[in-house]
Protein backbone atom coordinates (compact mmCIF):
# COMPACT_ATOMS: atom_id res chain seq x y z
CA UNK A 1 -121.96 114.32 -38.50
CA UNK A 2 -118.86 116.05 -38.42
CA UNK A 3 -117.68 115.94 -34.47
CA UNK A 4 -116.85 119.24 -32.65
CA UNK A 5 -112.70 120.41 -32.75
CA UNK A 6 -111.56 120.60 -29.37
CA UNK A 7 -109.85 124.12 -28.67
CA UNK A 8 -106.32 123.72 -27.24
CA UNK A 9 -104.54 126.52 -26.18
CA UNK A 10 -100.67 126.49 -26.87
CA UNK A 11 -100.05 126.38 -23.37
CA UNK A 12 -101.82 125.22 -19.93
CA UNK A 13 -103.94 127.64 -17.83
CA UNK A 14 -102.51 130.60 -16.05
CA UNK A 15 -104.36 131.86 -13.24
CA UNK A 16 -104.13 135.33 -14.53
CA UNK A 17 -107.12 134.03 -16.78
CA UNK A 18 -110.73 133.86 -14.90
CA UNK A 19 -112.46 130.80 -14.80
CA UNK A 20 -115.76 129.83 -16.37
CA UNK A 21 -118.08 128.06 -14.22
CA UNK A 22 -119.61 125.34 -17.08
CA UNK A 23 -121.97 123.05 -15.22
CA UNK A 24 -123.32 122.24 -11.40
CA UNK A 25 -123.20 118.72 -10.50
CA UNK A 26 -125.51 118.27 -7.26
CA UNK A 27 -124.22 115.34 -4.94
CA UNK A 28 -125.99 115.47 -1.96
CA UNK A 29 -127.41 117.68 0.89
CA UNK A 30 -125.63 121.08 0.67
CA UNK A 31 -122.76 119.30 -1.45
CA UNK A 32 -122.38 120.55 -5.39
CA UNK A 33 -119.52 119.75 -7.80
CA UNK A 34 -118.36 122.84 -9.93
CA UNK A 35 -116.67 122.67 -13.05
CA UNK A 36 -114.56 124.86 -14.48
CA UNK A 37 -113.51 125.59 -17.39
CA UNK A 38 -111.05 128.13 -19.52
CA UNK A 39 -112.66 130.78 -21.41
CA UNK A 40 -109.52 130.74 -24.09
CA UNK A 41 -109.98 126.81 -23.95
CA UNK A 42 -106.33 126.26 -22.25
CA UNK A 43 -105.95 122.87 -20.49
CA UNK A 44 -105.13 122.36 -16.51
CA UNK A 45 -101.81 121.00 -15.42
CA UNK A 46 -101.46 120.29 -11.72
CA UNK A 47 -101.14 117.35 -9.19
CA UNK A 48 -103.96 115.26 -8.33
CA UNK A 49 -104.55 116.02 -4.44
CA UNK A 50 -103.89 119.57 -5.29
CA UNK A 51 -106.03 122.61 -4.59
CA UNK A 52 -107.25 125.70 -6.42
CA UNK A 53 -108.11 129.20 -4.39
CA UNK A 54 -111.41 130.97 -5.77
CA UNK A 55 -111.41 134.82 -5.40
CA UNK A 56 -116.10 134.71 -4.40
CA UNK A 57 -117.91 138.12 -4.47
CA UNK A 58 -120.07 137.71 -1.36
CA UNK A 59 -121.99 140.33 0.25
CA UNK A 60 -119.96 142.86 2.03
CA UNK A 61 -116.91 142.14 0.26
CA UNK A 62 -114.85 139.72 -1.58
CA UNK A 63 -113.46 136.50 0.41
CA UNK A 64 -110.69 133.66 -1.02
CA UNK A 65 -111.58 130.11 -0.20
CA UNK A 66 -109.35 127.39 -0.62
CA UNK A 67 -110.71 123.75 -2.23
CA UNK A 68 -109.16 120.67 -3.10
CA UNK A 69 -109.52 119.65 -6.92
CA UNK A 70 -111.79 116.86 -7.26
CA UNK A 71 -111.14 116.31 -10.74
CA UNK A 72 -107.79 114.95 -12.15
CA UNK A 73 -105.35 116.06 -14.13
CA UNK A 74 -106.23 113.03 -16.90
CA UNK A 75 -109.15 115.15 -17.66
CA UNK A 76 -107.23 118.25 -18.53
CA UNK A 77 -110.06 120.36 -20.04
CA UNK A 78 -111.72 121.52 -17.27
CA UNK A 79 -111.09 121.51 -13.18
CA UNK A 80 -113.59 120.96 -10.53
CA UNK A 81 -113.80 121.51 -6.95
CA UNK A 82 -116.59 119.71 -4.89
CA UNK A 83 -118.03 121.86 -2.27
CA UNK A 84 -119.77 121.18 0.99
CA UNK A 85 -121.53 123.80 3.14
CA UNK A 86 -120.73 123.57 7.09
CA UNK A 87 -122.40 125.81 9.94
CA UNK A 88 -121.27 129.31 9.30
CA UNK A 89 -120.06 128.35 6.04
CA UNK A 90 -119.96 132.24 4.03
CA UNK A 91 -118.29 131.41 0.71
CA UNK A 92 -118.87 127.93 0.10
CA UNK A 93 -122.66 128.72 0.79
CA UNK A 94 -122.07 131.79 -1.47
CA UNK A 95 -121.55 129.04 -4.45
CA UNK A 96 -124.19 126.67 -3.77
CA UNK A 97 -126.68 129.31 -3.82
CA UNK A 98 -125.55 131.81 -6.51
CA UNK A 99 -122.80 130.20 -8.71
CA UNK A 100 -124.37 129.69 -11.95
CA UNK A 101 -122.64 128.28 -15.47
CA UNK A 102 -121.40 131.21 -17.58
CA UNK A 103 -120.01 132.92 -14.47
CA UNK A 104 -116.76 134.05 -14.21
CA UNK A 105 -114.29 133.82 -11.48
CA UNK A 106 -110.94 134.75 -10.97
CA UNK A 107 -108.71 132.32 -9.51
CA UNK A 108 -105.33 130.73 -7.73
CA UNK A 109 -103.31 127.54 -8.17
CA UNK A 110 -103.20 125.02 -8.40
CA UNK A 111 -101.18 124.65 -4.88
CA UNK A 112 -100.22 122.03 -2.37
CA UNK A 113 -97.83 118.95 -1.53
CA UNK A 114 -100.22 116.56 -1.07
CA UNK A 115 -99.98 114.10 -3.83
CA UNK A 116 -99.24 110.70 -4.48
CA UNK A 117 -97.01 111.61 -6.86
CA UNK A 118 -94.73 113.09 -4.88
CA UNK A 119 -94.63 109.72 -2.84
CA UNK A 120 -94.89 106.70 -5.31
CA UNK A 121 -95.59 103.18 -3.65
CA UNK A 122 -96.64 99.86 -4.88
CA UNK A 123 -99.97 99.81 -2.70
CA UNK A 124 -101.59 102.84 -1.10
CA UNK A 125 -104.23 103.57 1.94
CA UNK A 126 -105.96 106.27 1.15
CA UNK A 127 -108.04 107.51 4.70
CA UNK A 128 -110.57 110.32 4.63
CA UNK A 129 -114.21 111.70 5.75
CA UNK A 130 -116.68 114.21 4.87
CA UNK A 131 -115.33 116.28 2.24
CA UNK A 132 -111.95 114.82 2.53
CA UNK A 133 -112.75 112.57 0.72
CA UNK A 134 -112.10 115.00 -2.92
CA UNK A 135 -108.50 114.74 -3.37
CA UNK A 136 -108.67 110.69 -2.86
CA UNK A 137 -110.98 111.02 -5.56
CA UNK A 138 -108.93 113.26 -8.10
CA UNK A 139 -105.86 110.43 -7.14
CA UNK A 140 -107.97 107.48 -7.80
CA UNK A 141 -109.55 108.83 -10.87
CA UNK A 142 -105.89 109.66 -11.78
CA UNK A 143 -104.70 106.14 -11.95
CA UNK A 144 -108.08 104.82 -13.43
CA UNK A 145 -107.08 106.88 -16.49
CA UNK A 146 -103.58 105.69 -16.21
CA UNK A 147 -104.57 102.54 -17.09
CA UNK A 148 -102.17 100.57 -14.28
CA UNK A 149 -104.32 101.18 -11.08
CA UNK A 150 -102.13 100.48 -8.36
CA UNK A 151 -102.87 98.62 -5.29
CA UNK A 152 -105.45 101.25 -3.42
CA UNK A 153 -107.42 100.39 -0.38
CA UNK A 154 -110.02 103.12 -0.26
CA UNK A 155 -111.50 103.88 3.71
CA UNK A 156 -114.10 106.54 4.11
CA UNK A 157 -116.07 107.67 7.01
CA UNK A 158 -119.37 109.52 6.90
CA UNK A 159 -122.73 110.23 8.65
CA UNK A 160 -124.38 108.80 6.58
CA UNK A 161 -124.43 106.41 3.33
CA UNK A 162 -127.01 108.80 1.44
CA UNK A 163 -123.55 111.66 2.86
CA UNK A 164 -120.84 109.50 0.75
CA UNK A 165 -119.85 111.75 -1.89
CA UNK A 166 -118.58 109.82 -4.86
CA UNK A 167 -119.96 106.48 -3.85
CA UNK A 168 -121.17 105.55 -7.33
CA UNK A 169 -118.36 106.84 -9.29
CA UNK A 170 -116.06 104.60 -7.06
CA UNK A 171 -118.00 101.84 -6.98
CA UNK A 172 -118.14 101.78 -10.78
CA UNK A 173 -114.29 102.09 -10.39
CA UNK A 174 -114.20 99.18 -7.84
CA UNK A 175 -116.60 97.17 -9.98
CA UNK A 176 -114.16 96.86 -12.94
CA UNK A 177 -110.45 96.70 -11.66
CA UNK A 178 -108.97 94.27 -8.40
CA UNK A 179 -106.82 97.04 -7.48
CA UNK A 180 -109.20 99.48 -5.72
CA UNK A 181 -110.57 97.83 -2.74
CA UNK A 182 -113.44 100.63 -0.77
CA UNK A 183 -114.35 99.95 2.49
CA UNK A 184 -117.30 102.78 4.16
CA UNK A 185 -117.92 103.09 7.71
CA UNK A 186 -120.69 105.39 8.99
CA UNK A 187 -122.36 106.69 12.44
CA UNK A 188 -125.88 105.52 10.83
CA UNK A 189 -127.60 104.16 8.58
CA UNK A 190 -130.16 105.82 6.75
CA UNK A 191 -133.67 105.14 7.20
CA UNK A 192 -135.32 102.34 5.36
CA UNK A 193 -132.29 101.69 3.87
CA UNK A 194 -130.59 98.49 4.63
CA UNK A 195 -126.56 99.06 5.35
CA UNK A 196 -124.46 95.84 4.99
CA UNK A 197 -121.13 98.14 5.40
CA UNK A 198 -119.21 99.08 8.83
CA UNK A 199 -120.78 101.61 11.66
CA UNK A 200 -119.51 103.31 13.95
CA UNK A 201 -116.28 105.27 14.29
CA UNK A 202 -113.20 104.24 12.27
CA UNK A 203 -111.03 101.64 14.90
CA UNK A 204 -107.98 99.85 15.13
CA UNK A 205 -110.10 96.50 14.61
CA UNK A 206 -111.86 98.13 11.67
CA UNK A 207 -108.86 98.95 9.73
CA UNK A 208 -106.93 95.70 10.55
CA UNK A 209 -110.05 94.39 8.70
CA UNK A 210 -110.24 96.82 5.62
CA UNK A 211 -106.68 96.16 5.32
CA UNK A 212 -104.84 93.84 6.78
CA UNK A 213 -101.48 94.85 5.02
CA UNK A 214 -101.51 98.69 6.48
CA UNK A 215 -97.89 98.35 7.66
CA UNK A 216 -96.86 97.81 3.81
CA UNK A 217 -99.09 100.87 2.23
CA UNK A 218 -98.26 104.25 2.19
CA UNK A 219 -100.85 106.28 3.73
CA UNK A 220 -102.76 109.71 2.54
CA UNK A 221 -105.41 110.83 5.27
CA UNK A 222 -107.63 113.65 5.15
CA UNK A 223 -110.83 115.43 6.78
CA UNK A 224 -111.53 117.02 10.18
CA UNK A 225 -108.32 117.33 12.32
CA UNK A 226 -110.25 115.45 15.63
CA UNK A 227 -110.62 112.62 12.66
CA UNK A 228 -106.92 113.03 11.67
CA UNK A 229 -105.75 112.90 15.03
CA UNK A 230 -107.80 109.72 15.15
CA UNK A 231 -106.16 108.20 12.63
CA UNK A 232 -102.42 109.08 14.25
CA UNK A 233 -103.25 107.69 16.67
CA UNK A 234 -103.82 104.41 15.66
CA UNK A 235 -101.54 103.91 13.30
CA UNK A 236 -98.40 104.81 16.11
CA UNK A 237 -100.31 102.85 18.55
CA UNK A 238 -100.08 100.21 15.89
CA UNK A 239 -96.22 100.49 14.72
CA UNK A 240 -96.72 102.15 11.79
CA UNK A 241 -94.13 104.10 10.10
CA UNK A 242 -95.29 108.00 10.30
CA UNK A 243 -92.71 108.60 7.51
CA UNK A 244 -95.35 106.87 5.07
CA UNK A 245 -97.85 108.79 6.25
CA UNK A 246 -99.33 112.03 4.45
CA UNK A 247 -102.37 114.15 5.37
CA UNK A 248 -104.25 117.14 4.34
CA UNK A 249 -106.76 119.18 6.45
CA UNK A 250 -109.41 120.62 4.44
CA UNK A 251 -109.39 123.76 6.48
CA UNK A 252 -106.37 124.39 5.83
CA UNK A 253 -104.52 123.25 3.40
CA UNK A 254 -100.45 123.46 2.87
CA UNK A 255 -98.81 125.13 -0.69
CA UNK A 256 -95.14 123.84 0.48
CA UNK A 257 -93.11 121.89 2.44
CA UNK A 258 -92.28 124.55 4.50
CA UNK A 259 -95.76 125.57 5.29
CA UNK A 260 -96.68 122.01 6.74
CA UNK A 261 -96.92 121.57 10.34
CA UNK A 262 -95.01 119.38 12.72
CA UNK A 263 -97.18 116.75 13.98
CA UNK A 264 -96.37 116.61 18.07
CA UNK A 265 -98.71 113.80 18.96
CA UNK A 266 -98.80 113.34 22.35
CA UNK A 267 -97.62 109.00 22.65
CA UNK A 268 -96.28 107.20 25.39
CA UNK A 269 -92.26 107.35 25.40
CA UNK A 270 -90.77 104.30 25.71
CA UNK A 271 -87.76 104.97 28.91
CA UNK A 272 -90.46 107.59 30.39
CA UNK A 273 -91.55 106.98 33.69
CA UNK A 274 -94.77 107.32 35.68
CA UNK A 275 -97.11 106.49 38.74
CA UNK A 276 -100.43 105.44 39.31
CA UNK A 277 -102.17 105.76 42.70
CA UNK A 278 -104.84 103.16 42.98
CA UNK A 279 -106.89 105.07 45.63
CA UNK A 280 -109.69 102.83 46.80
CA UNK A 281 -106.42 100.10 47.61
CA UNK A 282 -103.94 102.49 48.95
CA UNK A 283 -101.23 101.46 46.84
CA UNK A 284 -99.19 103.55 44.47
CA UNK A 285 -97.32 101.97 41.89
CA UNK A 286 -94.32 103.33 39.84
CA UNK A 287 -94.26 102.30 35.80
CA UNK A 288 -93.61 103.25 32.52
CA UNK A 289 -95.54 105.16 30.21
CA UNK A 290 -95.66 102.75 27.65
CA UNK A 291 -97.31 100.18 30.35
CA UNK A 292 -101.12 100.02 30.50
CA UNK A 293 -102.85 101.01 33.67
CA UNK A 294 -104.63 97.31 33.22
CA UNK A 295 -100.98 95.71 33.33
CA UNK A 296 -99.79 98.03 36.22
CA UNK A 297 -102.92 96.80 37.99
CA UNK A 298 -102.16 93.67 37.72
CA UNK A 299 -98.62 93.52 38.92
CA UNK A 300 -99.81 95.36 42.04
CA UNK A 301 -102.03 92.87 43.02
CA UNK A 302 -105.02 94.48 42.06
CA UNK A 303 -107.91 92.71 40.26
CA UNK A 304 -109.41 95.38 37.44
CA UNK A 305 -112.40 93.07 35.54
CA UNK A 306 -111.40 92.86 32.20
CA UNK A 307 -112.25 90.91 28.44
CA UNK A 308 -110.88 91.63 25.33
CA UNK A 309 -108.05 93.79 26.62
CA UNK A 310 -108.21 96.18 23.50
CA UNK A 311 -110.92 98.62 24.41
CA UNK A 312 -113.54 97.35 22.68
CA UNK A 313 -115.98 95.30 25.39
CA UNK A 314 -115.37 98.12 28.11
CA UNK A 315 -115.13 95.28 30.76
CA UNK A 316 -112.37 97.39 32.19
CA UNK A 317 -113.81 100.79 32.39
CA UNK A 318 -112.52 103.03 35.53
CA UNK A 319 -112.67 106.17 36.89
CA UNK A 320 -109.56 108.49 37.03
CA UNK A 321 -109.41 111.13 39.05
CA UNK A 322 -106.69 112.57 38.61
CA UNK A 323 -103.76 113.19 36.32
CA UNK A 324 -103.81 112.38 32.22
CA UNK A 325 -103.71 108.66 30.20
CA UNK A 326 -103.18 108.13 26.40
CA UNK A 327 -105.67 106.27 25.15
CA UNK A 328 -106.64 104.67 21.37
CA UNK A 329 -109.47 102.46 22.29
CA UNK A 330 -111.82 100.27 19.61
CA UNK A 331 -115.06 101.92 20.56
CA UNK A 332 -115.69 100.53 23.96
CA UNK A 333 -116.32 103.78 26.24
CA UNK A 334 -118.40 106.75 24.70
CA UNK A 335 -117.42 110.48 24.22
CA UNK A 336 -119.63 111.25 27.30
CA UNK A 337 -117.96 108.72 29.56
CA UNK A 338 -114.37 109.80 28.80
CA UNK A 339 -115.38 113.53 29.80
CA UNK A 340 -116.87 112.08 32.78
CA UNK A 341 -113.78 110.55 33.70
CA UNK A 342 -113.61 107.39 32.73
CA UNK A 343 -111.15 105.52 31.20
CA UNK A 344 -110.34 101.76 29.81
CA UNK A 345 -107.90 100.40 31.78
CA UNK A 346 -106.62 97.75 29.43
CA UNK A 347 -105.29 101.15 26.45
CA UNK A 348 -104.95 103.73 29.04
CA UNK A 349 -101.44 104.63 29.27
CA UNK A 350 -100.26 106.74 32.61
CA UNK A 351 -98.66 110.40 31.25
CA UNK A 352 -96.75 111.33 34.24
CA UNK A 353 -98.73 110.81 37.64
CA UNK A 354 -102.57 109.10 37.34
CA UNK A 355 -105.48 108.24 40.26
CA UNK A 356 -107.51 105.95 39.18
CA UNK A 357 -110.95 104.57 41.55
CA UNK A 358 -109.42 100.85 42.01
């Protein structure tokens, strides 16, 4: 049997040529991978971590949604973008219910500066969740087919394990080079389903654990921007070098340099001062932003019970009353108890003037 000539166009895709939607890949609930491919049989050229816009006929009126490629560039025949349907969702939910192969669409791209090729390391962190997780998977697919897989620890965060997108195509990755190194956290497990992998939500413990080296890697992070934030965070909390580090929101994505936004995370300033009124003690006590109000406690006199001291037992937990702290804890106080108030003394850092019930 004579095996079928592959069409190559003289030169890559255009996006003045429609795409042709060639198969539906369904991954999980209200998640589908599309595939796309060019009706003159051109090939795709672009970045992997980079995303295509789709022009989607919906109801009422045309709409442009923006998706990170999940494919890579290795596989230049045909492009995909993995989809996943949120509350309210109009075009994405548009293509899981009506995008069929043999449809056309027009499109625009590829776009966007977030790439590990634009910032080559020895040894990568790549840091996602929910759908995030796509252009870590066009970049490890990427150097899979390169043949020299590079030093990647892989960390996502979901629900759910049955919510991983991609788990089995990683794993197989995982399964036959040293070099990629996953680690999965989620908020539960499913049911009847033993899960020997983390829970809860990502921590500083947690990814000292996944990976140990995190100073060394250069870091890619992408999903929600409360996640992202997250992630900040802790790695400034933990010394890390913010020039190494690289993120992409998937609800909004950035074409250029210029586009990208300046990241004004609110830390404490080292030379900054502050105060903290114990109330129930009657002292006041001036400090530094950078000092904890577990620390500041101390010096005063005052006895706050602690454990650990990196706000993960929640011995320490305290009511402020006034005024704003920074805090990265390890999950020791819940969402509920920090919007009651609370706060753990021993990685609550004063912003300016705090009250706190000691």
């Amino acid at each position: 049997m004579t095996s079928p000539r592959l069409n190559w166009a003289a030169d890559p895709w255009r996006d003045s040529e429609p795409l042709e939607c060639a198969m539906v890949v369904p991954e999980n609930a209200d998640t589908a991978t599309f595939t796309f491919r060019a009706p003159s049989g051109a090939w795709f050229d672009y970045q992997p971590g980079q995303f295509v816009t789709l022009d989607l006929p919906v109801p009422g009126g045309n709409v442009q949604r923006t998706y990170t490629i999940s494919s890579s560039p290795s596989r230049p025949l045909s492009i995909s973008v993995t989809v996943k349907a949120q509350k309210g969702s109009v075009g994405t939910r548009w293509m899981l219910d009506h995008l069929k192969p043999g449809m056309r669409l027009r499109a625009f791209g590829p776009a966007g500066i977030f790439s590990f090729h634009r910032h080559t390391a020895r040894k990568y962190l790549f840091i996602s969740a929910g759908s995030g997780i796509t252009p870590m998977m066009s970049m490890t697919t990427w150097a899979w087919d390169s043949g020299e897989m590079p030093d990647i620890v892989f960390v996502h965060a979901a629900r759910r394990p049955s919510d991983i997108i991609f788990r089995e195509r990683l794993e197989q990755f995982a399964n036959r080079v040293p070099g990629l190194q996953l680690h999965f956290t989620v908020e539960a497990p499913d049911p009847f389903r033993a899960w020997p992998g983390y829970r809860g939500r990502l921590s500083q413990i947690m990814l000292g654990l996944m990976a140990p080296d995190y100073l060394d890697r250069e870091v890619f992070c992408c999903g929600p921007e409360p996640f992202m934030q997250g992630v900040r965070e802790m790695l400034i909390s933990l010394g890390f070098d913010m020039a190494r580090y690289h993120q992409e929101s998937f609800g909004a994505p950035v074409a250029t340099e210029a586009e990208a936004p300046v990241l004004a995370d609110v830390t404490p300033a080292a030379g900054a001062q502050a105060e903290i009124a114990f109330t129930a003690s009657g002292v006041t006590a001036a400090c530094a932003e950078t000092d904890t109000v577990l620390a500041v406690a101390r010096r005063a006199g005052l006895n706050i019970p602690s454990g650990c001291t990196f706000g993960l037992c929640g011995t320490c937990r305290v009511r402020k009353t006034a005024g704003e702290v920074h805090m990265v804890h390890n999950g020791g106080i819940s969402d509920d108890d920090i919007a009651a108030g609370y706060i753990l003394a021993c990685c609550a850092h004063p912003m300016g003037s705090v009250a706190v019930e000691v």
